[in-house]
PDB file of N, CA and C in Angstrom:
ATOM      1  N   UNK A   1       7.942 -21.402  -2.534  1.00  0.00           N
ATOM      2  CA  UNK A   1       7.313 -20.089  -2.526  1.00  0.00           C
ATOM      3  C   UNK A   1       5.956 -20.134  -1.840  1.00  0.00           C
ATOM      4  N   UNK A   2       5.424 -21.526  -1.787  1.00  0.00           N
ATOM      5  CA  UNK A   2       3.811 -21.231  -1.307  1.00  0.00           C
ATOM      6  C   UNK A   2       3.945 -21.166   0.109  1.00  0.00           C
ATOM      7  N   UNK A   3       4.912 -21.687   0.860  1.00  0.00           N
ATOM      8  CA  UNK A   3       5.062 -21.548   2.219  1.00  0.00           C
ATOM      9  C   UNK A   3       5.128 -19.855   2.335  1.00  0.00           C
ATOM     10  N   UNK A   4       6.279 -19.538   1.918  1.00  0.00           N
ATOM     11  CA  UNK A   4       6.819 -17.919   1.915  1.00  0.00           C
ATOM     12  C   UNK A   4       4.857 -17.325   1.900  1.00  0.00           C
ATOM     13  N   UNK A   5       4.367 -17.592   0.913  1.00  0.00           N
ATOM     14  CA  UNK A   5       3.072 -16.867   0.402  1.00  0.00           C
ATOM     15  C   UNK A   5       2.364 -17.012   1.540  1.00  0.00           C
ATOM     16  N   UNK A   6       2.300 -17.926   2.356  1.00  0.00           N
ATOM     17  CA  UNK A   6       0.987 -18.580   3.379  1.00  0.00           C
ATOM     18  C   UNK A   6       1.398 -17.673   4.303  1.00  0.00           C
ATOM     19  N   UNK A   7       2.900 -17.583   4.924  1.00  0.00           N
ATOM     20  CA  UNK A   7       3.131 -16.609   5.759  1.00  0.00           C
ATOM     21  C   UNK A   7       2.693 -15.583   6.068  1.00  0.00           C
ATOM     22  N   UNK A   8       2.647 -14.972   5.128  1.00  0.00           N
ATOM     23  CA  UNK A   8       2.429 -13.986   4.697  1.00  0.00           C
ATOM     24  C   UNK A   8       1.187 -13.275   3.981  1.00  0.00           C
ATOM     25  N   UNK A   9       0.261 -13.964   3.921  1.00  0.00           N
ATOM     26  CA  UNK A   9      -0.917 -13.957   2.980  1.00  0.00           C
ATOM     27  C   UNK A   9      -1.546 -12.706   3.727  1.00  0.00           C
ATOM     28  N   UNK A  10      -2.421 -12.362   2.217  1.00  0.00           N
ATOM     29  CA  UNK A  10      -3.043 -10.648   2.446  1.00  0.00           C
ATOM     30  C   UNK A  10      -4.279 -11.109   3.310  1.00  0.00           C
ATOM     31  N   UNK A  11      -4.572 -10.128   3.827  1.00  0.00           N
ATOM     32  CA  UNK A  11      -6.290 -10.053   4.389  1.00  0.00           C
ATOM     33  C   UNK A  11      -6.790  -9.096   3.188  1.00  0.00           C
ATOM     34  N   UNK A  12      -8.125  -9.127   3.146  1.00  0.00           N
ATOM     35  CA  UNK A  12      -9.299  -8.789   2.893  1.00  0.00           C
ATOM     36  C   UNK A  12      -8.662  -6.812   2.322  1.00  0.00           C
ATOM     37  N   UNK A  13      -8.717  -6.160   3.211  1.00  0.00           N
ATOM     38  CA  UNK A  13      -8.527  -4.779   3.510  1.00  0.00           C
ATOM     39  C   UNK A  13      -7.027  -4.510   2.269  1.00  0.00           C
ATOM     40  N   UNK A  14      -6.304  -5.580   2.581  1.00  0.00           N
ATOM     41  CA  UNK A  14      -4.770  -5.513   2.408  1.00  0.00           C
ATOM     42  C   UNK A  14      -4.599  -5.662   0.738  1.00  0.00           C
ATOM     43  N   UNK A  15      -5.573  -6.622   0.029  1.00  0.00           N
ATOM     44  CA  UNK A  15      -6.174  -7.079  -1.436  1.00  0.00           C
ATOM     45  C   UNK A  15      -6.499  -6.113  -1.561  1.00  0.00           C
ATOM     46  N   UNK A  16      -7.414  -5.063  -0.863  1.00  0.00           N
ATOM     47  CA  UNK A  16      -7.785  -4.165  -1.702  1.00  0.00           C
ATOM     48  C   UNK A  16      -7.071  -3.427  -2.448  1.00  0.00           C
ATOM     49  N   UNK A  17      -6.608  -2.728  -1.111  1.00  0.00           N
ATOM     50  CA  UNK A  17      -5.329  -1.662  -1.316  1.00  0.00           C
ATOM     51  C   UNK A  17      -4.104  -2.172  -2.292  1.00  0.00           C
ATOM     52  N   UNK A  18      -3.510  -3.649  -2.564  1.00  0.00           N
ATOM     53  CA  UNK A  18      -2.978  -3.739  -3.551  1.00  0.00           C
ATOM     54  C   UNK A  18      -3.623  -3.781  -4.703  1.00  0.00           C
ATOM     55  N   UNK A  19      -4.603  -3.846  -5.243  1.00  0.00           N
ATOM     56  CA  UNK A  19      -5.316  -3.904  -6.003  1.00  0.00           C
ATOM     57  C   UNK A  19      -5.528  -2.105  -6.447  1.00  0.00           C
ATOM     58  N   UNK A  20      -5.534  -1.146  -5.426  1.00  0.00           N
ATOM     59  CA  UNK A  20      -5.514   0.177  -5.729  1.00  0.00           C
ATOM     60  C   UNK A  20      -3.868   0.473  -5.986  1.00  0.00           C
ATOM     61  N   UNK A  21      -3.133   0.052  -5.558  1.00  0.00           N
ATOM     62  CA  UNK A  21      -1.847   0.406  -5.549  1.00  0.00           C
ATOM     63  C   UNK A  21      -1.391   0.086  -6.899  1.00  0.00           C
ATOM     64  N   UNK A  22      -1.678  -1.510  -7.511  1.00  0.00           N
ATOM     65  CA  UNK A  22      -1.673  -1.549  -8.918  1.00  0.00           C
ATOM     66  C   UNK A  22      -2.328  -0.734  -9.874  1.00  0.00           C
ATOM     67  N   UNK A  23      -3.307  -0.481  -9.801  1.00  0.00           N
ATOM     68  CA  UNK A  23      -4.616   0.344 -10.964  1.00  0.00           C
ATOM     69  C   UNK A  23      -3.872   1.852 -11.043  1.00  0.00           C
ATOM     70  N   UNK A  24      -3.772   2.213  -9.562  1.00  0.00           N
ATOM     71  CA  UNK A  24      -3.456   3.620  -9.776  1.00  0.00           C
ATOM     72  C   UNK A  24      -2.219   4.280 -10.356  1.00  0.00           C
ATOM     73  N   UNK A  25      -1.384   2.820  -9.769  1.00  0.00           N
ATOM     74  CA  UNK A  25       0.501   3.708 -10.392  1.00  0.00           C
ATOM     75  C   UNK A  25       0.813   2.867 -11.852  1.00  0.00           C
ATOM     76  N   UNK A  26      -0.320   2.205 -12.011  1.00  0.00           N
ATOM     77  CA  UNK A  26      -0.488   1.242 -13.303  1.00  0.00           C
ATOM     78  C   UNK A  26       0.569   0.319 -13.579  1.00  0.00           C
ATOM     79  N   UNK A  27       0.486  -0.370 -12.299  1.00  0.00           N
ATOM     80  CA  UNK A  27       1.897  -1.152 -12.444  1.00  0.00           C
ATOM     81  C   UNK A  27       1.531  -2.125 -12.816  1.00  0.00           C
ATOM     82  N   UNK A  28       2.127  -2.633 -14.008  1.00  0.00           N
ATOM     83  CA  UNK A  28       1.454  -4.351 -15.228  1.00  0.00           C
ATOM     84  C   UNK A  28       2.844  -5.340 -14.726  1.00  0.00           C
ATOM     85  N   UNK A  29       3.498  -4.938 -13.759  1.00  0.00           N
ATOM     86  CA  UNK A  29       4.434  -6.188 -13.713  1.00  0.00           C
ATOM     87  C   UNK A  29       4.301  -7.103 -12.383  1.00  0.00           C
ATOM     88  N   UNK A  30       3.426  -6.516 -11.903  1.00  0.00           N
ATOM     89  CA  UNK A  30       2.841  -7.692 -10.398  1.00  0.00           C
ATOM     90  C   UNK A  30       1.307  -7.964  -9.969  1.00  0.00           C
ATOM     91  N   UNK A  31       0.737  -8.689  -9.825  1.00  0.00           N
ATOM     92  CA  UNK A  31      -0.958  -8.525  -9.675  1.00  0.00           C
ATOM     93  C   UNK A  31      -0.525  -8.024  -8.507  1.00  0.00           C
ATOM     94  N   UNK A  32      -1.957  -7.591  -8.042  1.00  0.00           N
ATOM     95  CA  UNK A  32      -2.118  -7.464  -6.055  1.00  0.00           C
ATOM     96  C   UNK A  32      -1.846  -8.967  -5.525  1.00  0.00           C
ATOM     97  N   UNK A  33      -2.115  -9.627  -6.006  1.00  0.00           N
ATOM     98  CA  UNK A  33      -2.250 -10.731  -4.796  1.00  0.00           C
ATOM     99  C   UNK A  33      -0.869 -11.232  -4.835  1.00  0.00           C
ATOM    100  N   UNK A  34       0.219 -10.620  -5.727  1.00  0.00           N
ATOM    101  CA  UNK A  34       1.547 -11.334  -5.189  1.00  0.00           C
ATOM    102  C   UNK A  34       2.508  -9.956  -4.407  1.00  0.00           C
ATOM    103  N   UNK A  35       1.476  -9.147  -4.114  1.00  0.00           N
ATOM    104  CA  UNK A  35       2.502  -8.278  -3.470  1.00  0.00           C
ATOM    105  C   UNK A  35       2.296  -8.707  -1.945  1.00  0.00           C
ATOM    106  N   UNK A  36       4.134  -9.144  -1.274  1.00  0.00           N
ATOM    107  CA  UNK A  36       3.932  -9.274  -0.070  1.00  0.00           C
ATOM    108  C   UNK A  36       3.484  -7.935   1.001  1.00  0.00           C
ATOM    109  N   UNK A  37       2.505  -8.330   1.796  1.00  0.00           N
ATOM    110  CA  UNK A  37       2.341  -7.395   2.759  1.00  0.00           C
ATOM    111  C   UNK A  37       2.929  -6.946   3.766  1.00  0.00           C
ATOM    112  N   UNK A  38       4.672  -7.717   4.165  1.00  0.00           N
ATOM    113  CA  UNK A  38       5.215  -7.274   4.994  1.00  0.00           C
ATOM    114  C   UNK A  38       6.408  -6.804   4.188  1.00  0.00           C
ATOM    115  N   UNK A  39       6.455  -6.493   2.724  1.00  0.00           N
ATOM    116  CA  UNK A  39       7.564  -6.260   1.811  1.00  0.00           C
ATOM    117  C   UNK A  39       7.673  -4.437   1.602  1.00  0.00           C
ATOM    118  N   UNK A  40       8.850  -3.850   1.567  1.00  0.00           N
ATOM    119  CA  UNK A  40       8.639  -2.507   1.332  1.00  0.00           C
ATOM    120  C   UNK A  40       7.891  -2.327  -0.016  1.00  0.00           C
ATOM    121  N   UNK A  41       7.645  -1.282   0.355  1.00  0.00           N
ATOM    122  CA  UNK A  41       6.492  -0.681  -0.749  1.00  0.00           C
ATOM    123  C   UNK A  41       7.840   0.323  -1.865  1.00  0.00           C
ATOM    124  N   UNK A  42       8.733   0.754  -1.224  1.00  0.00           N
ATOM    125  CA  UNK A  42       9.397   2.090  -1.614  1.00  0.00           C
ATOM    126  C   UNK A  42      10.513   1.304  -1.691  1.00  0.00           C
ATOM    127  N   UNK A  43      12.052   1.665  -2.587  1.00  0.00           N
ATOM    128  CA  UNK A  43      13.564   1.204  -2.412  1.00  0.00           C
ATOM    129  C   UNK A  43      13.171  -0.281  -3.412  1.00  0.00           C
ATOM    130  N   UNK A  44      14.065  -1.100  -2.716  1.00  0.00           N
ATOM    131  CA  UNK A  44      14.073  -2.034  -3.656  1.00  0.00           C
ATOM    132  C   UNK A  44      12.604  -3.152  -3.807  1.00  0.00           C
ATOM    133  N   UNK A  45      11.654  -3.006  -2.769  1.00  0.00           N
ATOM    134  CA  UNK A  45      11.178  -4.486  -3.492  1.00  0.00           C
ATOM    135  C   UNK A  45       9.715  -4.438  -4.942  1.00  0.00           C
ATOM    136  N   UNK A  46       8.938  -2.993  -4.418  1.00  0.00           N
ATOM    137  CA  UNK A  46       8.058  -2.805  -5.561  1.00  0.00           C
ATOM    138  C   UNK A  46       8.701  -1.730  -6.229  1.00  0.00           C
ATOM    139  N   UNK A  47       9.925  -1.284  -5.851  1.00  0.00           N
ATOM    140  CA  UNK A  47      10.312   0.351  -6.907  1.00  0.00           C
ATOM    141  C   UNK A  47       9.634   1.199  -7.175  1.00  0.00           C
ATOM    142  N   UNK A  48       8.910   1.767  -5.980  1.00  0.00           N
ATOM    143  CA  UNK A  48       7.893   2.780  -6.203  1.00  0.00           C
ATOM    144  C   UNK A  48       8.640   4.064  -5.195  1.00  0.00           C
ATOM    145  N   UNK A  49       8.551   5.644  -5.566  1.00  0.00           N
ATOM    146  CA  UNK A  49       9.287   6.175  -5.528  1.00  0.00           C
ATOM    147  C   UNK A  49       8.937   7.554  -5.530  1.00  0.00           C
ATOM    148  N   UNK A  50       8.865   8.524  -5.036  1.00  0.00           N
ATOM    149  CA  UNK A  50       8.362   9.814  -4.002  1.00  0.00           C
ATOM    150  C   UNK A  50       7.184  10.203  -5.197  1.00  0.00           C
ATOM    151  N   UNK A  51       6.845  10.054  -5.896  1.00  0.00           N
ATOM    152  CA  UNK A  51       6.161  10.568  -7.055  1.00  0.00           C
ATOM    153  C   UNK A  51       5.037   9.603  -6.885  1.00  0.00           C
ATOM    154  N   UNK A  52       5.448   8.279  -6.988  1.00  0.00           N
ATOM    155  CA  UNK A  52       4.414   7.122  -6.559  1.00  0.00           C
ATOM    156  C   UNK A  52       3.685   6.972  -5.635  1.00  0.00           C
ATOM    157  N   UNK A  53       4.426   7.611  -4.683  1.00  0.00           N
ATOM    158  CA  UNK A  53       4.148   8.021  -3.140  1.00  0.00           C
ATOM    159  C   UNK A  53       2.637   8.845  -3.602  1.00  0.00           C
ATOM    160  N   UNK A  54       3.080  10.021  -3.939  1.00  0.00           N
ATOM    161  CA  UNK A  54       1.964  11.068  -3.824  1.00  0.00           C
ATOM    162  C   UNK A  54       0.950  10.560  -4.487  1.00  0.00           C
ATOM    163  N   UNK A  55       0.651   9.799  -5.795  1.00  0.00           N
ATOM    164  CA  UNK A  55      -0.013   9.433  -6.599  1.00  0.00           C
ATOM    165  C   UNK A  55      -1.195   8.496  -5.886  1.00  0.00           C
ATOM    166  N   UNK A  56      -0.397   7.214  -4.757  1.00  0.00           N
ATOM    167  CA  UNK A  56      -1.078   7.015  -4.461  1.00  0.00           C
ATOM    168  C   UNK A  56      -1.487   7.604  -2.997  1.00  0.00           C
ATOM    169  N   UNK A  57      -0.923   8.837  -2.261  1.00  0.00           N
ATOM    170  CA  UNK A  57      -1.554   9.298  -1.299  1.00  0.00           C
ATOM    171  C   UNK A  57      -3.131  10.056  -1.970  1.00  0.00           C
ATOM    172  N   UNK A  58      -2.828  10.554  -2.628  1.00  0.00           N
ATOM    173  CA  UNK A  58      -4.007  10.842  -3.833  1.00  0.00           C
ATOM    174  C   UNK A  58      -5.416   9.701  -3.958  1.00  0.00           C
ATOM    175  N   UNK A  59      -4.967   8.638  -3.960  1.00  0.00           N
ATOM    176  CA  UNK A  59      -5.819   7.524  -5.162  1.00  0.00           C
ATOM    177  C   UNK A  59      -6.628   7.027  -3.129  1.00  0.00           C
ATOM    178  N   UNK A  60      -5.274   7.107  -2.556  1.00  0.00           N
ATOM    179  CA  UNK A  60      -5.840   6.460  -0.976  1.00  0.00           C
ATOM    180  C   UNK A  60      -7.383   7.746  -0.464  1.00  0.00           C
ATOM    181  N   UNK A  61      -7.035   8.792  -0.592  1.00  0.00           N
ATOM    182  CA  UNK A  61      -7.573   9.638  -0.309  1.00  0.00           C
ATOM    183  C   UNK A  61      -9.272  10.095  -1.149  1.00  0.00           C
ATOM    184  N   UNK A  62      -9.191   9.861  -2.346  1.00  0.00           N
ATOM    185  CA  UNK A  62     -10.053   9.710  -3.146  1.00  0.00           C
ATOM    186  C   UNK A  62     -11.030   8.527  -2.388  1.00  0.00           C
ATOM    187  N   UNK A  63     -10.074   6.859  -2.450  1.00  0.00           N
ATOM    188  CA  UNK A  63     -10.840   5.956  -2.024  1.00  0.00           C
ATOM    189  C   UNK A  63     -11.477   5.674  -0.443  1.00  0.00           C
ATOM    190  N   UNK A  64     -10.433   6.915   0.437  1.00  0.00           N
ATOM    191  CA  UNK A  64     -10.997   6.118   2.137  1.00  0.00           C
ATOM    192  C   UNK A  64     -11.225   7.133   2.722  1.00  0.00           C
ATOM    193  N   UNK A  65     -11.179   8.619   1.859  1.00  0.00           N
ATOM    194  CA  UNK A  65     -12.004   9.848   3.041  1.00  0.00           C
ATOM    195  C   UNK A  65     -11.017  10.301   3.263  1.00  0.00           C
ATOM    196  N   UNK A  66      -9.782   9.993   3.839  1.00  0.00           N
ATOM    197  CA  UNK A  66      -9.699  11.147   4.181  1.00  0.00           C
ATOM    198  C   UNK A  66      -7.616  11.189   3.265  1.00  0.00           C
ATOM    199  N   UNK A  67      -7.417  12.489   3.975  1.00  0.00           N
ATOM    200  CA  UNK A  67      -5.842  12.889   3.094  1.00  0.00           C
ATOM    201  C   UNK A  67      -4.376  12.478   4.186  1.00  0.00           C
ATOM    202  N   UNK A  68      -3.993  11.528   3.254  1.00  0.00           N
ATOM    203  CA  UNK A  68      -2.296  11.724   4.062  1.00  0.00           C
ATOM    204  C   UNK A  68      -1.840  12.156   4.157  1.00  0.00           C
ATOM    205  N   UNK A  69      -0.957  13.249   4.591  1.00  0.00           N
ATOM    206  CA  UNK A  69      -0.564  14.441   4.695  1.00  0.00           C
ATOM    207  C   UNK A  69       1.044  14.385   4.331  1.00  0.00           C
ATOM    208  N   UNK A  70       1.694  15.090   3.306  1.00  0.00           N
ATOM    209  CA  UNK A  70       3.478  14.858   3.379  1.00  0.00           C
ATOM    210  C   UNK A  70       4.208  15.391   4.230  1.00  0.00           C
ATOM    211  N   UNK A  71       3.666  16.087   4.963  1.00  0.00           N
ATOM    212  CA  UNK A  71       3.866  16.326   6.326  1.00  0.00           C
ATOM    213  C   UNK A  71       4.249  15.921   7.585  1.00  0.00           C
ATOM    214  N   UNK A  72       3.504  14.343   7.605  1.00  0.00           N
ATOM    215  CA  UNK A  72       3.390  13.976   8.801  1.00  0.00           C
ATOM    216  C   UNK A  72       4.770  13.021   8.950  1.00  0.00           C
ATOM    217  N   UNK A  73       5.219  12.978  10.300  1.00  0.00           N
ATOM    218  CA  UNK A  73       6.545  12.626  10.214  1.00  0.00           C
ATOM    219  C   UNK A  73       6.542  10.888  10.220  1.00  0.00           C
ATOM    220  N   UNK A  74       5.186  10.257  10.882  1.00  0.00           N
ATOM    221  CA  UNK A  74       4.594   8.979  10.353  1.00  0.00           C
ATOM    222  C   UNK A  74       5.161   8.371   9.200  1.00  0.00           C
ATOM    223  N   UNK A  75       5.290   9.044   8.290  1.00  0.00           N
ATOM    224  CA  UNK A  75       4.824   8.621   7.009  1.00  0.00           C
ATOM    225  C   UNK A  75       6.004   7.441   6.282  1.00  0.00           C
ATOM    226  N   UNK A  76       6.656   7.271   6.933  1.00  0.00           N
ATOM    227  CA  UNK A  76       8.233   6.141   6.672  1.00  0.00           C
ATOM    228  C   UNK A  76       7.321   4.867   7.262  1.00  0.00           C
ATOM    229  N   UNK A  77       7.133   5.500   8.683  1.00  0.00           N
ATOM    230  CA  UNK A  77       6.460   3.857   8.839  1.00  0.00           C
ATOM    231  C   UNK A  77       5.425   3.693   7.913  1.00  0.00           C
ATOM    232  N   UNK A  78       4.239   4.470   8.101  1.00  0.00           N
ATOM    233  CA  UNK A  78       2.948   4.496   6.700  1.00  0.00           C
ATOM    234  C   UNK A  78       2.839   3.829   5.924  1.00  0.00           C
ATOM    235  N   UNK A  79       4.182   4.353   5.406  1.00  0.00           N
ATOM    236  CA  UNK A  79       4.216   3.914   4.097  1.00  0.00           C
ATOM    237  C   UNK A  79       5.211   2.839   3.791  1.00  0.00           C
ATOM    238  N   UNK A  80       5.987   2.106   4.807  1.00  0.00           N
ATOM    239  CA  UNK A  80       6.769   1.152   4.995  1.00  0.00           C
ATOM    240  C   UNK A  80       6.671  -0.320   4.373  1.00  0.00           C
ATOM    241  N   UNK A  81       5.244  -0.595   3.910  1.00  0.00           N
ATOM    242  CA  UNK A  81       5.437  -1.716   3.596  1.00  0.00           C
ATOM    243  C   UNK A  81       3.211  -1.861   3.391  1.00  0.00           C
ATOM    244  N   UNK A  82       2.858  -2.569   2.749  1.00  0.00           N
ATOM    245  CA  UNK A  82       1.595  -2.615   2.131  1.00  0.00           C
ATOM    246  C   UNK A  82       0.492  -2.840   3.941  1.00  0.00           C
ATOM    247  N   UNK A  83       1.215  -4.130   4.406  1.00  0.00           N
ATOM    248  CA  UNK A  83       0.633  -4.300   6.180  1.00  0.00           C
ATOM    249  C   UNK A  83      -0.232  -2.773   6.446  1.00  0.00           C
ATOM    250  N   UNK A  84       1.150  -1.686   6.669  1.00  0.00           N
ATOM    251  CA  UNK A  84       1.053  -0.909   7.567  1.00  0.00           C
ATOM    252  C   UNK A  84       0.196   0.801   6.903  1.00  0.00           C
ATOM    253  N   UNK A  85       0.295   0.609   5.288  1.00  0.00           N
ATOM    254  CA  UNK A  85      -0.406   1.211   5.105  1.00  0.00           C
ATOM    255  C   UNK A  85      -1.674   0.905   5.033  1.00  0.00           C
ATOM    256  N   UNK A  86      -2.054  -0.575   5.289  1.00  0.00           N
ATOM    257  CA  UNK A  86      -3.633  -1.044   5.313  1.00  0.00           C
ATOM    258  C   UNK A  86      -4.031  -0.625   6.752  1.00  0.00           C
ATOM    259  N   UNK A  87      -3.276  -0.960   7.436  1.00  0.00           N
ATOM    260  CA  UNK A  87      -3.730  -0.777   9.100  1.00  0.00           C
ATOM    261  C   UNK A  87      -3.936   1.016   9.243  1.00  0.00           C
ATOM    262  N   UNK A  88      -3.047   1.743   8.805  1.00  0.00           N
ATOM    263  CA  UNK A  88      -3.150   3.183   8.576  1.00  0.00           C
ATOM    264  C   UNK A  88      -4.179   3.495   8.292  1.00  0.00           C
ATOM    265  N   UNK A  89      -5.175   3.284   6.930  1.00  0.00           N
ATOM    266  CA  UNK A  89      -6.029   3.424   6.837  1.00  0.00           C
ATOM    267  C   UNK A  89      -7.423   3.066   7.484  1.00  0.00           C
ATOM    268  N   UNK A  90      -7.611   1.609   7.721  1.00  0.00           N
ATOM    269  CA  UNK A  90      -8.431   1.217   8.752  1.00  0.00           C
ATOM    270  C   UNK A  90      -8.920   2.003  10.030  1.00  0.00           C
ATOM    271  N   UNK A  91      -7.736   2.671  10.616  1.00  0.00           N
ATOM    272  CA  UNK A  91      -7.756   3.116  11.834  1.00  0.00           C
ATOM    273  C   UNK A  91      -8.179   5.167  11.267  1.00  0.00           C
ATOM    274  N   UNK A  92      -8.398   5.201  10.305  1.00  0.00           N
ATOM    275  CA  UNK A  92      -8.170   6.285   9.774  1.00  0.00           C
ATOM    276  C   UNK A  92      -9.570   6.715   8.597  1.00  0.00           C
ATOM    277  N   UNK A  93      -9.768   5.722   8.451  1.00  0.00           N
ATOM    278  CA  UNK A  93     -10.923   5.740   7.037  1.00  0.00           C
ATOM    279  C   UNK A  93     -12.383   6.563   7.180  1.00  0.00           C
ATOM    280  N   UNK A  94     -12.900   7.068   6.262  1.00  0.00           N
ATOM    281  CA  UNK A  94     -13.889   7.693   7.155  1.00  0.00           C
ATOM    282  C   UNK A  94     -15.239   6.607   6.628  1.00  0.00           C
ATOM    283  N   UNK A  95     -16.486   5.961   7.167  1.00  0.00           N
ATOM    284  CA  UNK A  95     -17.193   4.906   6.579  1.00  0.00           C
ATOM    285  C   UNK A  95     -17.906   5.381   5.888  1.00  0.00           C
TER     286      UNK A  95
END
């Protein structure tokens, strides 16, 4: 598993956001630091699920300025996997 982990290991930005992703949907069955960052977020690998979705488009929005919109047709990739919603935000955040 530590190989799998090294692969894959969070950055900085990426800890956070799991770290918000836990607190906010109050999920007690994974820390942040074992959620993979190239793993879906939605379906089978964290079981988080259109409700979870909004909760944390909410908690993202509170924490980085600005709002995700359910709108936007983006939002599959977005929200595809922990990576791509860190990079989403980055490119998006207001300082």
């Amino acid at each position: 598993m530590d190989t799998h982990a090294s692969a894959s290991a969070q950055t900085q930005a990426e800890h956070e956001l799991a770290q918000l992703i836990v607190e906010s949907l109050n999920i007690d069955w994974v820390k942040p630091a074992e959620i993979d960052p190239a793993a879906a977020l939605f379906g089978s690998d964290l079981g988080l699920d259109s409700i979870d979705a909004l909760e944390l488009a909410l908690a993202v929005s509170r924490r980085y300025g600005f709002q995700l919109r359910s709108d936007n047709p983006d939002n599959k990739r977005i929200f595809g996997s922990l990576r791509a919603l860190s990079e989403h935000i980055e490119r998006n955040r207001v300082a």
